[in-house]
PDB file of N, CA and C in Angstrom:
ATOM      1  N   UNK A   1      34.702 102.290 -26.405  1.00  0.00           N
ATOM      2  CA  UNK A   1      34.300 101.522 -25.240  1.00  0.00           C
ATOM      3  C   UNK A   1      34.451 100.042 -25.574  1.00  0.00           C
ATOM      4  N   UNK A   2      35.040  99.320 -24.543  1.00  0.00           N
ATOM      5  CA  UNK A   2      35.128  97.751 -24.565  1.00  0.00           C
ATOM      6  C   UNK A   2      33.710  96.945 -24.575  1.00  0.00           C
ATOM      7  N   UNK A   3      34.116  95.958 -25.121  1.00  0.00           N
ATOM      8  CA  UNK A   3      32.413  95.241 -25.413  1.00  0.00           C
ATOM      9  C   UNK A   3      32.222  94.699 -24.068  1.00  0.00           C
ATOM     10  N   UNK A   4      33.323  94.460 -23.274  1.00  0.00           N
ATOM     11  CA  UNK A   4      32.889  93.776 -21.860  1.00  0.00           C
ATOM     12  C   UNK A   4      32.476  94.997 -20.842  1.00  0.00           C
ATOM     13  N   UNK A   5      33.027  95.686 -21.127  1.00  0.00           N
ATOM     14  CA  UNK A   5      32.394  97.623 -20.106  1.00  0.00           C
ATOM     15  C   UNK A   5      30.876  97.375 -20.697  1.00  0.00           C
ATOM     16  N   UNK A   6      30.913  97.547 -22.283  1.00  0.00           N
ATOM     17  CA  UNK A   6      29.491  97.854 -22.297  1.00  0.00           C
ATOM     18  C   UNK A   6      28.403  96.987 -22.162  1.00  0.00           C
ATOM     19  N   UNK A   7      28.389  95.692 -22.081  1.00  0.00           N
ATOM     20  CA  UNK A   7      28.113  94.645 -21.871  1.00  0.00           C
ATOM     21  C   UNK A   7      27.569  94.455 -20.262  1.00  0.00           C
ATOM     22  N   UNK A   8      28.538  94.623 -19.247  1.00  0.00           N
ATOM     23  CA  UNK A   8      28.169  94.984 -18.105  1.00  0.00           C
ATOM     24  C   UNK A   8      27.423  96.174 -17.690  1.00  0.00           C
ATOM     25  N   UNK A   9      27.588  97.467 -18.205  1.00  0.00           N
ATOM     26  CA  UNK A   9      26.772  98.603 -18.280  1.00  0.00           C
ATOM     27  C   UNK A   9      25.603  98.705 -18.470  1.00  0.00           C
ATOM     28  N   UNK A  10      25.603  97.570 -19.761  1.00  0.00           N
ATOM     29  CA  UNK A  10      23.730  97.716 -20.397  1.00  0.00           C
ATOM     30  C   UNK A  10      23.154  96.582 -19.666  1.00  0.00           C
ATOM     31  N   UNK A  11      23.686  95.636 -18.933  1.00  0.00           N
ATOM     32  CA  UNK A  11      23.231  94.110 -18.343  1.00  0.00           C
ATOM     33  C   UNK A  11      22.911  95.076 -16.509  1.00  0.00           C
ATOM     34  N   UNK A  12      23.771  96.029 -16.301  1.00  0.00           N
ATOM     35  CA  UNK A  12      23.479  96.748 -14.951  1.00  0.00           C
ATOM     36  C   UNK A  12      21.754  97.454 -15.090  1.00  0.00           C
ATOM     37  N   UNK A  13      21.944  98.003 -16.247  1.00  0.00           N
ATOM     38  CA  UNK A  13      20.895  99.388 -16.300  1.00  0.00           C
ATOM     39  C   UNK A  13      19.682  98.699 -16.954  1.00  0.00           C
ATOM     40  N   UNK A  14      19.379  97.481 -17.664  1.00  0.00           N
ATOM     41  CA  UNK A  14      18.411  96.983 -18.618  1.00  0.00           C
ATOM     42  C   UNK A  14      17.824  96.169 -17.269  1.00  0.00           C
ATOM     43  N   UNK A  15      18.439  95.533 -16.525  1.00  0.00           N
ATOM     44  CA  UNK A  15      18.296  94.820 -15.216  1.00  0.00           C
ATOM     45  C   UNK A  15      17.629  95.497 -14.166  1.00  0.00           C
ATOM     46  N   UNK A  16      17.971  96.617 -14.067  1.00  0.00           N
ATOM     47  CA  UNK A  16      17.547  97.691 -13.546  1.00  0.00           C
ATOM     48  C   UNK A  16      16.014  98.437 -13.572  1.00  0.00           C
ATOM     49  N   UNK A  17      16.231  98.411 -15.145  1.00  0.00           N
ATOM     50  CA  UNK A  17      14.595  98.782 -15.349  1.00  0.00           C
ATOM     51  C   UNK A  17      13.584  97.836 -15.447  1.00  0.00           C
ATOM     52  N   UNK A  18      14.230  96.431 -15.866  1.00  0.00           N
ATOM     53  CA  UNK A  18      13.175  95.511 -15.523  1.00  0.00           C
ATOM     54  C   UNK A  18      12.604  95.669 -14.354  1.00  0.00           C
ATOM     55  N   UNK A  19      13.520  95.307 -13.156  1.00  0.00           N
ATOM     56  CA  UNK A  19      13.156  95.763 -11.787  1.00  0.00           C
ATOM     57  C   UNK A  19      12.267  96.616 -11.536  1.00  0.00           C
ATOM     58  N   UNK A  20      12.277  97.953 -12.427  1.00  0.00           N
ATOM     59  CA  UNK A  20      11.552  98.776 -12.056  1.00  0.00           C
ATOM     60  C   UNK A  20       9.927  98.390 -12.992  1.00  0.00           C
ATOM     61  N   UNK A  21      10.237  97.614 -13.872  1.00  0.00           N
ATOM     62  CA  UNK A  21       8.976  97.633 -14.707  1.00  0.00           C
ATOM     63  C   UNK A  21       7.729  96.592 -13.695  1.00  0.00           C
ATOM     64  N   UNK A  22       9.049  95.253 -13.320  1.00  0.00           N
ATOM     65  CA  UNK A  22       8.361  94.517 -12.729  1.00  0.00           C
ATOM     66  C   UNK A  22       7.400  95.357 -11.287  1.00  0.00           C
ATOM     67  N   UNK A  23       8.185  96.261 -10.402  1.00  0.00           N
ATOM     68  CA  UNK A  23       8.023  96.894  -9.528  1.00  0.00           C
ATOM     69  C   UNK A  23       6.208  97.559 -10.042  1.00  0.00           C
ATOM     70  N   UNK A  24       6.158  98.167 -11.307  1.00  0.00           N
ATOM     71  CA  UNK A  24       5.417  98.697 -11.834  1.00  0.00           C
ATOM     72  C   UNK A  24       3.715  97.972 -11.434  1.00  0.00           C
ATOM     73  N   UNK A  25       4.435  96.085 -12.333  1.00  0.00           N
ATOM     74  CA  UNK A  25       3.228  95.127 -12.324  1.00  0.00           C
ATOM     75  C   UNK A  25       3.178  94.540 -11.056  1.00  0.00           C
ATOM     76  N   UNK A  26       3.851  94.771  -9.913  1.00  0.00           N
ATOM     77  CA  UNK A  26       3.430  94.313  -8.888  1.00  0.00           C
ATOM     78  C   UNK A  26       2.346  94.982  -8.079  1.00  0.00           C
ATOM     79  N   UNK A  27       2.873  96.694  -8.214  1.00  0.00           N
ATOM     80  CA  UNK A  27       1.250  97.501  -7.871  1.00  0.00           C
ATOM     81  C   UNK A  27       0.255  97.714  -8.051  1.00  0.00           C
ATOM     82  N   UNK A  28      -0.021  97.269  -9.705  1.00  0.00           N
ATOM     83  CA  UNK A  28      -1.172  97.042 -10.498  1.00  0.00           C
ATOM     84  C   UNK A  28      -1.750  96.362  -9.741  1.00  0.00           C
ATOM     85  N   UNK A  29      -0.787  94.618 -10.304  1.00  0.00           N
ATOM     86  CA  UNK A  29      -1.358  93.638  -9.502  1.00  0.00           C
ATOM     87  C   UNK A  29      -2.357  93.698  -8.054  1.00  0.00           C
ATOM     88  N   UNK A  30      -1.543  94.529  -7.335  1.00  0.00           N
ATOM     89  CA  UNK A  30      -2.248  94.887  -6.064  1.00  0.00           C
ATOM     90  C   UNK A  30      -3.025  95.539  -5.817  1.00  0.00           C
ATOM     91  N   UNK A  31      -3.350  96.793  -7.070  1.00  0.00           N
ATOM     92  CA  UNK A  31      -4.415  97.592  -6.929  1.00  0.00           C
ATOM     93  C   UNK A  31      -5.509  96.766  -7.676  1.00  0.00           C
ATOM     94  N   UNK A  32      -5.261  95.954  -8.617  1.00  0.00           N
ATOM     95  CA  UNK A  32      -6.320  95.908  -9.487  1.00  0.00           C
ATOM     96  C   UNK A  32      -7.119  94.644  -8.331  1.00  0.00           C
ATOM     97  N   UNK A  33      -6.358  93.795  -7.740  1.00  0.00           N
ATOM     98  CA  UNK A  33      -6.798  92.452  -6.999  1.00  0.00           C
ATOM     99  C   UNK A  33      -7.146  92.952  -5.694  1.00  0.00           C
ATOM    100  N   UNK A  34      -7.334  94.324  -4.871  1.00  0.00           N
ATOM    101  CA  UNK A  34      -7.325  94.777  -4.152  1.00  0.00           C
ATOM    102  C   UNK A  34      -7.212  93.706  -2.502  1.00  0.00           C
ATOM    103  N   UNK A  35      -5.566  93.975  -2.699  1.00  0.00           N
ATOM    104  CA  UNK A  35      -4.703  92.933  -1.764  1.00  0.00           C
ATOM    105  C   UNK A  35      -4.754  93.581  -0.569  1.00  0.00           C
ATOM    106  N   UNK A  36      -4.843  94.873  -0.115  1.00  0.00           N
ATOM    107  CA  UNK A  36      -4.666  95.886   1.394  1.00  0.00           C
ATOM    108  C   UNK A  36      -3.648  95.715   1.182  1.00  0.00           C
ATOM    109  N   UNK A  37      -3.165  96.066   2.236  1.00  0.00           N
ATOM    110  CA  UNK A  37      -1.559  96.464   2.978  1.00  0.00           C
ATOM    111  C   UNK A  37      -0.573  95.396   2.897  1.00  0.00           C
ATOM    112  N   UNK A  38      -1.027  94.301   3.741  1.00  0.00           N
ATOM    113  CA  UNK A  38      -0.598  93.098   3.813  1.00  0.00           C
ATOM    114  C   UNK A  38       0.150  92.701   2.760  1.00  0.00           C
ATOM    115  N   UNK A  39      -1.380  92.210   2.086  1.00  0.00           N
ATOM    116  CA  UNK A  39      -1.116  91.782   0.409  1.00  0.00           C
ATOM    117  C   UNK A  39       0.214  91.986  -0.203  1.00  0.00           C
ATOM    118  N   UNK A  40      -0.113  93.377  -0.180  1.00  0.00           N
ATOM    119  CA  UNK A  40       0.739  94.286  -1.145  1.00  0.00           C
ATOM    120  C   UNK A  40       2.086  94.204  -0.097  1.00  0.00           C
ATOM    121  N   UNK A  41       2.273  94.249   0.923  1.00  0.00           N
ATOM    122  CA  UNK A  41       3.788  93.620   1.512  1.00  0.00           C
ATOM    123  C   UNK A  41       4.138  92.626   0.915  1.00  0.00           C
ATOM    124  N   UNK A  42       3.352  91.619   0.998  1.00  0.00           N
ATOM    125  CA  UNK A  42       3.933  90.251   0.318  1.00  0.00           C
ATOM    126  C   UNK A  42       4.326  90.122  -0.844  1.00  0.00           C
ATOM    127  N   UNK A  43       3.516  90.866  -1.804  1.00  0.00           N
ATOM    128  CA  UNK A  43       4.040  91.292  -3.147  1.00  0.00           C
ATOM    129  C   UNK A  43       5.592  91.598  -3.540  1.00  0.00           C
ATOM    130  N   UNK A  44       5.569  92.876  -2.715  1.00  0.00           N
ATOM    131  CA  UNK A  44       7.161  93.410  -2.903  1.00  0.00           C
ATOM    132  C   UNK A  44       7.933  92.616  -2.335  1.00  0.00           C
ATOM    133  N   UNK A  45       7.557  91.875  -1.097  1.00  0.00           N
ATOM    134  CA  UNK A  45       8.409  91.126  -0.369  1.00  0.00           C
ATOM    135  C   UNK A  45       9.221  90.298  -1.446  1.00  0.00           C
ATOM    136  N   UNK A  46       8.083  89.425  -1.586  1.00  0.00           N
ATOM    137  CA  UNK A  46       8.694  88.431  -3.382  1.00  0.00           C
ATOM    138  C   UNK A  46       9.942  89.002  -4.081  1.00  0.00           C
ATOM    139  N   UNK A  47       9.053  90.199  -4.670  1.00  0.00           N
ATOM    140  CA  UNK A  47      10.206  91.076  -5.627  1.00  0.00           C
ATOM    141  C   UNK A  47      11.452  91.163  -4.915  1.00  0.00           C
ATOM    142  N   UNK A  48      11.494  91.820  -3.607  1.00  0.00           N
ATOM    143  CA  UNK A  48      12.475  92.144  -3.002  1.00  0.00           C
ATOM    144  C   UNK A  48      13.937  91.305  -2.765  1.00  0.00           C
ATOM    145  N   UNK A  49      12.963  90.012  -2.528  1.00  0.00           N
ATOM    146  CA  UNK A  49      13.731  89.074  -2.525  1.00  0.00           C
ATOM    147  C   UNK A  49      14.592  88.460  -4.001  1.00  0.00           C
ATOM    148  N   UNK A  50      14.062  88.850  -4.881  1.00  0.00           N
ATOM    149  CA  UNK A  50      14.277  88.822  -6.003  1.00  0.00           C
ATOM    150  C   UNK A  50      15.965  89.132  -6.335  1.00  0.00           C
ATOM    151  N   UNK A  51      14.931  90.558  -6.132  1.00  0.00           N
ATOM    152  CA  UNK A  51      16.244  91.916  -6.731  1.00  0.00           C
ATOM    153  C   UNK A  51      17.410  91.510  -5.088  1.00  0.00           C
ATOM    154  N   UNK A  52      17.013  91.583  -4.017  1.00  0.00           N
ATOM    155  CA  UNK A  52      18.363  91.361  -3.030  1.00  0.00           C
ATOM    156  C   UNK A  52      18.978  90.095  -3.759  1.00  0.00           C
ATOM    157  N   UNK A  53      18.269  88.883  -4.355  1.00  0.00           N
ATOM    158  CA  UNK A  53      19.387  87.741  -4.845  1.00  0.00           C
ATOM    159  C   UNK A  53      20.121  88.105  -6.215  1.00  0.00           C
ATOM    160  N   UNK A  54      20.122  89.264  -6.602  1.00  0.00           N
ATOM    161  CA  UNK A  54      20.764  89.584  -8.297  1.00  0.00           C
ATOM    162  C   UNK A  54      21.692  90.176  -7.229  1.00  0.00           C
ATOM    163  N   UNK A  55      21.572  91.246  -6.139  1.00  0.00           N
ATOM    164  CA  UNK A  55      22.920  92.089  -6.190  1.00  0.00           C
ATOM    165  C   UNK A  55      23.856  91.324  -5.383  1.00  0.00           C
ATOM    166  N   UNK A  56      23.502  90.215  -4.688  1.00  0.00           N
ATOM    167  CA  UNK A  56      24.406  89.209  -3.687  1.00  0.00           C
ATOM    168  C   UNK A  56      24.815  88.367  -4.945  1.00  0.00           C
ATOM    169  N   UNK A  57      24.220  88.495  -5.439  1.00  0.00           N
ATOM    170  CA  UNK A  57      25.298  87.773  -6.523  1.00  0.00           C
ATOM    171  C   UNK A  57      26.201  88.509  -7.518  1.00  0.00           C
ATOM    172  N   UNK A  58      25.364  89.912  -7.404  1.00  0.00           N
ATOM    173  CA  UNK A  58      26.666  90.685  -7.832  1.00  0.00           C
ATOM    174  C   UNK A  58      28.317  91.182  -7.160  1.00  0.00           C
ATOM    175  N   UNK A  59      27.872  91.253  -5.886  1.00  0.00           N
ATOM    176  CA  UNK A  59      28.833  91.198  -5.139  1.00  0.00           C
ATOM    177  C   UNK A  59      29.846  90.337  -5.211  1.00  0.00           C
ATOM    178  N   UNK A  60      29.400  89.121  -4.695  1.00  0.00           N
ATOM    179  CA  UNK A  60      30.006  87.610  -4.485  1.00  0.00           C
ATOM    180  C   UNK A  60      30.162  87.295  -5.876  1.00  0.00           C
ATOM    181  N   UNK A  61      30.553  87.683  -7.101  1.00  0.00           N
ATOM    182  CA  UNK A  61      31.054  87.674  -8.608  1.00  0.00           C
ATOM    183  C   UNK A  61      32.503  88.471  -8.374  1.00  0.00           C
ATOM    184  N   UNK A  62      31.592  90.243  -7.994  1.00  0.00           N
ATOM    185  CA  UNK A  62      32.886  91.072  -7.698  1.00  0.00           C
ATOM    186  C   UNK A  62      33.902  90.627  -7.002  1.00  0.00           C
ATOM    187  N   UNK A  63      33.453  90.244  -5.953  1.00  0.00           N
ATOM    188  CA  UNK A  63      34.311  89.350  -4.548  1.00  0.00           C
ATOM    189  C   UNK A  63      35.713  87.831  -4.812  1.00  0.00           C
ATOM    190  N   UNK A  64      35.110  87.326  -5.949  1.00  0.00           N
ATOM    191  CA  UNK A  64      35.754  86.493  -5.959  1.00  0.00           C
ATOM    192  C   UNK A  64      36.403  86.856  -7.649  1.00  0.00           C
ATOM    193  N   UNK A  65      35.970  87.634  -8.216  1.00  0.00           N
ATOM    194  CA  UNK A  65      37.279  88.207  -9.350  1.00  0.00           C
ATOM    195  C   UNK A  65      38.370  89.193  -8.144  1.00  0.00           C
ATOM    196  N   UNK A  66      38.077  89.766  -7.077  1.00  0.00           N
ATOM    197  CA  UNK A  66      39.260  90.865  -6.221  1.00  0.00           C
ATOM    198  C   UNK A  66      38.800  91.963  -6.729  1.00  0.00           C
ATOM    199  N   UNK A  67      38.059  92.597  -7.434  1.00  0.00           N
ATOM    200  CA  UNK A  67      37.299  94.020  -7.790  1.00  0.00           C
ATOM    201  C   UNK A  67      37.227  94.344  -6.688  1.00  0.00           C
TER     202      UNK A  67
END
């Protein structure tokens, strides 16, 4: 395997689980601070916004190499 395949592979999937770890401490967060519903929208909202600005920029990377 090429160091740039694997490089992108482990930067996809390590990225990935952060996401999911962060995802993890955002519910805590919300259970432990007991935010309701709301709260806890706004929470993920954050995140969401997060993770939607990594894959628009993954795209618009892909997009302008012609992938």
């Amino acid at each position: 395997m090429e160091t740039e395949l694997f490089e992108e592979l482990m930067m996809t999937v390590l990225v990935g689980g952060l996401v999911l770890f962060m995802a993890f401490i955002v519910w805590d967060l919300a259970k432990k601070s007991k935010a309701g519903r709301f709260g806890t929208m706004i929470l993920f909202l954050a995140l969401g916004l997060g993770v939607l600005g990594f894959l628009i920029k993954s795209f618009v990377i892909a997009g302008l190499e012609g992938v």
